[in-house]
Protein backbone atom coordinates (compact mmCIF):
# COMPACT_ATOMS: atom_id res chain seq x y z
CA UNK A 1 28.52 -5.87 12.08
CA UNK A 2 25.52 -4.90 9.95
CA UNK A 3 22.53 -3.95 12.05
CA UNK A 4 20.21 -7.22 11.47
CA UNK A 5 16.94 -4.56 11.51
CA UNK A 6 18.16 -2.07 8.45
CA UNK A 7 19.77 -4.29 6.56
CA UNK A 8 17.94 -7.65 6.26
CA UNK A 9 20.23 -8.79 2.46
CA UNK A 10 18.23 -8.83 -0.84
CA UNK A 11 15.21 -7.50 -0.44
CA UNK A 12 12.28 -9.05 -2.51
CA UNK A 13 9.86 -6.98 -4.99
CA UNK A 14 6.38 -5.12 -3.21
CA UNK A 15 3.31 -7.02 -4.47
CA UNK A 16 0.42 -5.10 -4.54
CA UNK A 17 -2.55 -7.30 -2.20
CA UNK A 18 -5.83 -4.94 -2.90
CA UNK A 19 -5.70 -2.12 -5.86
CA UNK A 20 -9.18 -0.18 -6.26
CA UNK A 21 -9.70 3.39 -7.87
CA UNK A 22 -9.11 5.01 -4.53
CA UNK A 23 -6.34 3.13 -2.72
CA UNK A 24 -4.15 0.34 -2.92
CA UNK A 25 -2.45 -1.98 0.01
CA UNK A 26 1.04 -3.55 -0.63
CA UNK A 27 2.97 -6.24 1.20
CA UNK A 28 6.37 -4.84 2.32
CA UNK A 29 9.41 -6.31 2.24
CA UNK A 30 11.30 -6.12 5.25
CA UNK A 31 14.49 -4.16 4.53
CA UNK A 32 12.34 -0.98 2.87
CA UNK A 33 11.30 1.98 3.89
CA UNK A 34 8.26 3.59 3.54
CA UNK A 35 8.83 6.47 2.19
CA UNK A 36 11.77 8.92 2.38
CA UNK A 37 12.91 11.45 5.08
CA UNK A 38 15.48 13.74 5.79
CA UNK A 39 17.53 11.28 7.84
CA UNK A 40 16.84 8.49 5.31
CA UNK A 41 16.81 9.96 1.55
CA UNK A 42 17.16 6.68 0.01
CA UNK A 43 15.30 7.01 -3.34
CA UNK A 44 14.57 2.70 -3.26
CA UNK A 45 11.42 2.71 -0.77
CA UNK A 46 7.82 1.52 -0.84
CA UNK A 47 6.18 4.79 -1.82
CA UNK A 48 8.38 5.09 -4.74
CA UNK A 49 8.15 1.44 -5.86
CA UNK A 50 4.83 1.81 -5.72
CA UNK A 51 4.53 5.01 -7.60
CA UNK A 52 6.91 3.73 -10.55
CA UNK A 53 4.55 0.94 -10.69
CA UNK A 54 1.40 2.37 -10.93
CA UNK A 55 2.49 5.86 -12.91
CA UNK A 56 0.27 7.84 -10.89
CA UNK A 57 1.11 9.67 -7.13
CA UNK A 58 0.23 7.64 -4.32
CA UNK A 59 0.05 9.03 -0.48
CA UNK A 60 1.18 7.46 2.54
CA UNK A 61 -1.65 7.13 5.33
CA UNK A 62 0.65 5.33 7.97
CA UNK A 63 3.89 3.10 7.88
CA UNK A 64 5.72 -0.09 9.08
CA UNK A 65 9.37 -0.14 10.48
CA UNK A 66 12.02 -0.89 7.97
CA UNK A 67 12.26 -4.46 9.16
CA UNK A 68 8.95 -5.24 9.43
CA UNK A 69 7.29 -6.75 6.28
CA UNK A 70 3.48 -6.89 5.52
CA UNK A 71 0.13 -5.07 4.65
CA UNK A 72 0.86 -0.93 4.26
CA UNK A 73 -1.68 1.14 2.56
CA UNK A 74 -1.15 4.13 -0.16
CA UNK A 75 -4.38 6.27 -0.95
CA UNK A 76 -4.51 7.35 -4.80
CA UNK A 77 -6.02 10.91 -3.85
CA UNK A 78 -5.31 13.71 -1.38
CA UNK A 79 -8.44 12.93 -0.21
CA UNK A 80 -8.67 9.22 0.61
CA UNK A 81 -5.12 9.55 2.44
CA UNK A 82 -7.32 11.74 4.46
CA UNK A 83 -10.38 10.00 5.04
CA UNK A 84 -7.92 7.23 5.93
CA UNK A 85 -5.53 8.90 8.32
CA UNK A 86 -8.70 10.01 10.26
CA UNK A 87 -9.37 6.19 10.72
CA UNK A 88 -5.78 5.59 11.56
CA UNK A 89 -5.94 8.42 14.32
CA UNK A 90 -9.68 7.37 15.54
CA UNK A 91 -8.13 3.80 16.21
CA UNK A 92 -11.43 2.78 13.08
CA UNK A 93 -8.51 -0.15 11.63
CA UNK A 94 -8.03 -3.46 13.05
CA UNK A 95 -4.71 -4.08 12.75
CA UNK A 96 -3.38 -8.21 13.06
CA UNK A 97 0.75 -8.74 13.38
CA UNK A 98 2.74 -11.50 14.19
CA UNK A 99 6.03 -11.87 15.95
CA UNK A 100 8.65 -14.19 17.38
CA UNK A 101 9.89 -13.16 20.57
CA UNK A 102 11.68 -14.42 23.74
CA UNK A 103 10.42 -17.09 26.03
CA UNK A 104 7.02 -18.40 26.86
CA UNK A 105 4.73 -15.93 26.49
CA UNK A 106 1.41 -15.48 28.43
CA UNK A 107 -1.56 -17.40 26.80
CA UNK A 108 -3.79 -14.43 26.74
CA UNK A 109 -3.69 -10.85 27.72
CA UNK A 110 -4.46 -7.05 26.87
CA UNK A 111 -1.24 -4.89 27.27
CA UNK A 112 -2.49 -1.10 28.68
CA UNK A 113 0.89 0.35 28.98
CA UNK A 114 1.05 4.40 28.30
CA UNK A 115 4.43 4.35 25.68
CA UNK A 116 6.82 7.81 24.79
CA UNK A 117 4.80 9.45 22.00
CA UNK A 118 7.69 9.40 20.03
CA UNK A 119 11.35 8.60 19.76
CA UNK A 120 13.53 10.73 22.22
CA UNK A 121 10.54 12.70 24.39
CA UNK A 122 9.22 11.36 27.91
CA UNK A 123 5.93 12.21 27.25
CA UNK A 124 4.09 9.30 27.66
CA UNK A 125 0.52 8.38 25.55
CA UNK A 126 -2.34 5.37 25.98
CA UNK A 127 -1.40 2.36 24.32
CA UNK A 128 -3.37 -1.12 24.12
CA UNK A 129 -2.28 -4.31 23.07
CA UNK A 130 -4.25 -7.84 22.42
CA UNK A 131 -1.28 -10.47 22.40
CA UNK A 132 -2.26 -14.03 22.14
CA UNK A 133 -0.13 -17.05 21.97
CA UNK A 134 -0.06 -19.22 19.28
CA UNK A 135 2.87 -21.60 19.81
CA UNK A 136 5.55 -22.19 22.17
CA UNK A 137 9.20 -24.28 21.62
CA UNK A 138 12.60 -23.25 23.81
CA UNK A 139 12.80 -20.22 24.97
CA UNK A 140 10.53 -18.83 22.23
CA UNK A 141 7.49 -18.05 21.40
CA UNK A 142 5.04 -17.35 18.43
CA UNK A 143 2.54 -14.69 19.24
CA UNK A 144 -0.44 -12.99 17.47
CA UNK A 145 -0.61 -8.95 18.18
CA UNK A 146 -3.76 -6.77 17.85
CA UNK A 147 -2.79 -3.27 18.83
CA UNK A 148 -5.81 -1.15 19.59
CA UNK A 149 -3.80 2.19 19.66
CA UNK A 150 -1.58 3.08 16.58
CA UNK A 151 1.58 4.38 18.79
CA UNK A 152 5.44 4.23 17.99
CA UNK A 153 6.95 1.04 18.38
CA UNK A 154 3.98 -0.03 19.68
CA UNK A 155 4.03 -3.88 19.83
CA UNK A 156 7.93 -3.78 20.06
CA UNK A 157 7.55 -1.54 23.20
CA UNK A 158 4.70 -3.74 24.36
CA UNK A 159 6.42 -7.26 24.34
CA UNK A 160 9.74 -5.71 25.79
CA UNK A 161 7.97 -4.28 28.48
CA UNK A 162 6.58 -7.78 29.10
CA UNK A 163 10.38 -8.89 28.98
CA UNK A 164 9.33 -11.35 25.81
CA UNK A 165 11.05 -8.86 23.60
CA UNK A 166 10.90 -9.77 19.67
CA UNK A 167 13.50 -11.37 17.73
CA UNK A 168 16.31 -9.62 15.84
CA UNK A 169 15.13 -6.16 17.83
CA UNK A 170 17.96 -4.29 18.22
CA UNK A 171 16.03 -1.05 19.86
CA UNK A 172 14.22 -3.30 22.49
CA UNK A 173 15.47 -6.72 22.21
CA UNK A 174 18.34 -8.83 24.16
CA UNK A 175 21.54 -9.26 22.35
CA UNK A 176 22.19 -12.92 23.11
CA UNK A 177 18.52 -14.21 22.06
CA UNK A 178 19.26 -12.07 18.92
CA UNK A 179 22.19 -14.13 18.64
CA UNK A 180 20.53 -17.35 18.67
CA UNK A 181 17.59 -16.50 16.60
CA UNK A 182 19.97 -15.70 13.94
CA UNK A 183 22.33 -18.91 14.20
CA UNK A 184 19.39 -21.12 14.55
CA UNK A 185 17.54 -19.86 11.79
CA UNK A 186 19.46 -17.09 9.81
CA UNK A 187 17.04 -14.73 10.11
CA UNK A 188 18.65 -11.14 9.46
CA UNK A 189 15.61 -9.10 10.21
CA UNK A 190 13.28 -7.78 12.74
CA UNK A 191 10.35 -11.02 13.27
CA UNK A 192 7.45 -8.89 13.03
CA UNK A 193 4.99 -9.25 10.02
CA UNK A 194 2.01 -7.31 9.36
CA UNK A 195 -0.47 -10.28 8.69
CA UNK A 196 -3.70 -8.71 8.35
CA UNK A 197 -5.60 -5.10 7.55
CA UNK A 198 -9.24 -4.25 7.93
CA UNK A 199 -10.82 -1.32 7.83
CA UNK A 200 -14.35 0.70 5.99
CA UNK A 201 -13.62 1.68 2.67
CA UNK A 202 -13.33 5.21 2.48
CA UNK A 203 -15.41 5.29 -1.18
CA UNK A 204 -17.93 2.52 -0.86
CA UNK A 205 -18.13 2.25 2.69
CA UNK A 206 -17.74 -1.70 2.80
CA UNK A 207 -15.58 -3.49 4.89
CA UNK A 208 -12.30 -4.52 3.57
CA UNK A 209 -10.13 -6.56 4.59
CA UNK A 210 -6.43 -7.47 3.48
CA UNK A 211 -4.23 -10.09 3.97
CA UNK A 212 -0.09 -10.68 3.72
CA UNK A 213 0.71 -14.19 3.85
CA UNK A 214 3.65 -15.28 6.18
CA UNK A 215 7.12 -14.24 3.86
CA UNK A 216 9.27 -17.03 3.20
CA UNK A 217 12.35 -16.19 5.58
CA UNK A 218 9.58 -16.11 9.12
CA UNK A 219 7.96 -18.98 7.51
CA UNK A 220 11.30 -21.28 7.54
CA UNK A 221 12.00 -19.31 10.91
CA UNK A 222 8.95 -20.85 12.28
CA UNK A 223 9.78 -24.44 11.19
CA UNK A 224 13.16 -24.52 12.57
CA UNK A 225 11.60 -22.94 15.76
CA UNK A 226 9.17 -25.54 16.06
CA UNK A 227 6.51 -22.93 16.44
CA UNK A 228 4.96 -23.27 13.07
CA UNK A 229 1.34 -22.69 13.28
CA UNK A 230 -2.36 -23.20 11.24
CA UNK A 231 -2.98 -19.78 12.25
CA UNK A 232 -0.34 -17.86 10.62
């Protein structure tokens, strides 16, 4: 059985959401990567996408999961990507996601749960978490995310360890709610959508802020759910 996180069917073209001389913010498809690594050389992936369709080199200041879709940013300069990553690091970009997960999930609350740094160690690193609740239907839930921290898996870590683990999460997530999510609604990717970006502009020093509307396959999702929502 195909993995419903990697491999999410036909996977729809990246629009660009903000372009400026210095940097440009995308909305990704779920199903792509952001760029290409030894254990995943696959030449189709946002970074090249966007390359080919700008013509010029773009650099990769932080990333989404394959099956996530939503607002990622490229800088156009060496510089930029670093004036940018130091925001990243310095927790300087407010960072709005939304996700369906399992059951009824608290109305209101900040997650401070220390996470593994990174896949396969135990050391363990601060990580907050604003989760809010938007809607609620059977067993389900609509939630709005605000991470704080920029961590690994943050918000999928976050909501499992609240045991309201997203849909279609098959690192974190329980295999019969997967199961229903995806008979229900057909859904054949992780429910987790980058919604919103903001952040200084690293050039003209104004605020900027990006949004990615709600992709068509969350959006019908959402209906059959019952959990669709004015503030998505």
């Amino acid at each position: 059985m195909l993995n419903p996180e990697v491999d999410p069917g036909p996977r729809p073209e990246v629009v660009f959401l903000h372009r400026d001389a210095s940097l440009v913010v995308v909305d990704k498809p779920a199903g792509l990567l952001c760029h290409r690594t030894e254990l995943a050389p696959d030449r189709d992936v946002v970074m090249m996408r966007v390359r080919d369709a700008l013509g010029a080199y773009v650099y990769p200041v932080h990333r989404l999961d394959r099956g996530t879709s939503g607002a990622l940013v490229f800088a156009l300069s060496s510089e930029v990507a670093a004036e940018l990553r130091v925001l990243f690091d310095e927790a300087r970009v407010k960072k709005r996601y939304l996700a369906i997960v399992r059951g009824v999930a608290p109305e209101s609350l900040v997650v401070d749960y220390a996470i593994p740094k990174a896949e396969g160690t135990k050391e363990r690193v601060p990580a907050v978490t604003d989760v809010h609740r938007l809607a609620a239907g059977e067993h389900v839930s609509l939630v709005e995310c605000r991470p704080r921290t920029g961590r690994y898996h943050q918000i999928r870590r976050h909501m499992a360890h609240l045991r309201h683990p997203l849909a279609l999460d098959s690192n974190y997530g329980t295999g019969w709610f997967n199961r229903e999510i995806r008979a229900k609604t057909g859904l054949a990717r992780l429910a987790l959508h980058a919604a919103e970006i903001a952040f200084e502009h690293p050039t003209t020093h104004e605020p900027l802020v990006v949004r990615a509307s709600l992709p068509a396959d969350l959006s019908a999702a959402l209906e059959v759910l019952g959990l669709a929502n004015e503030d998505t």
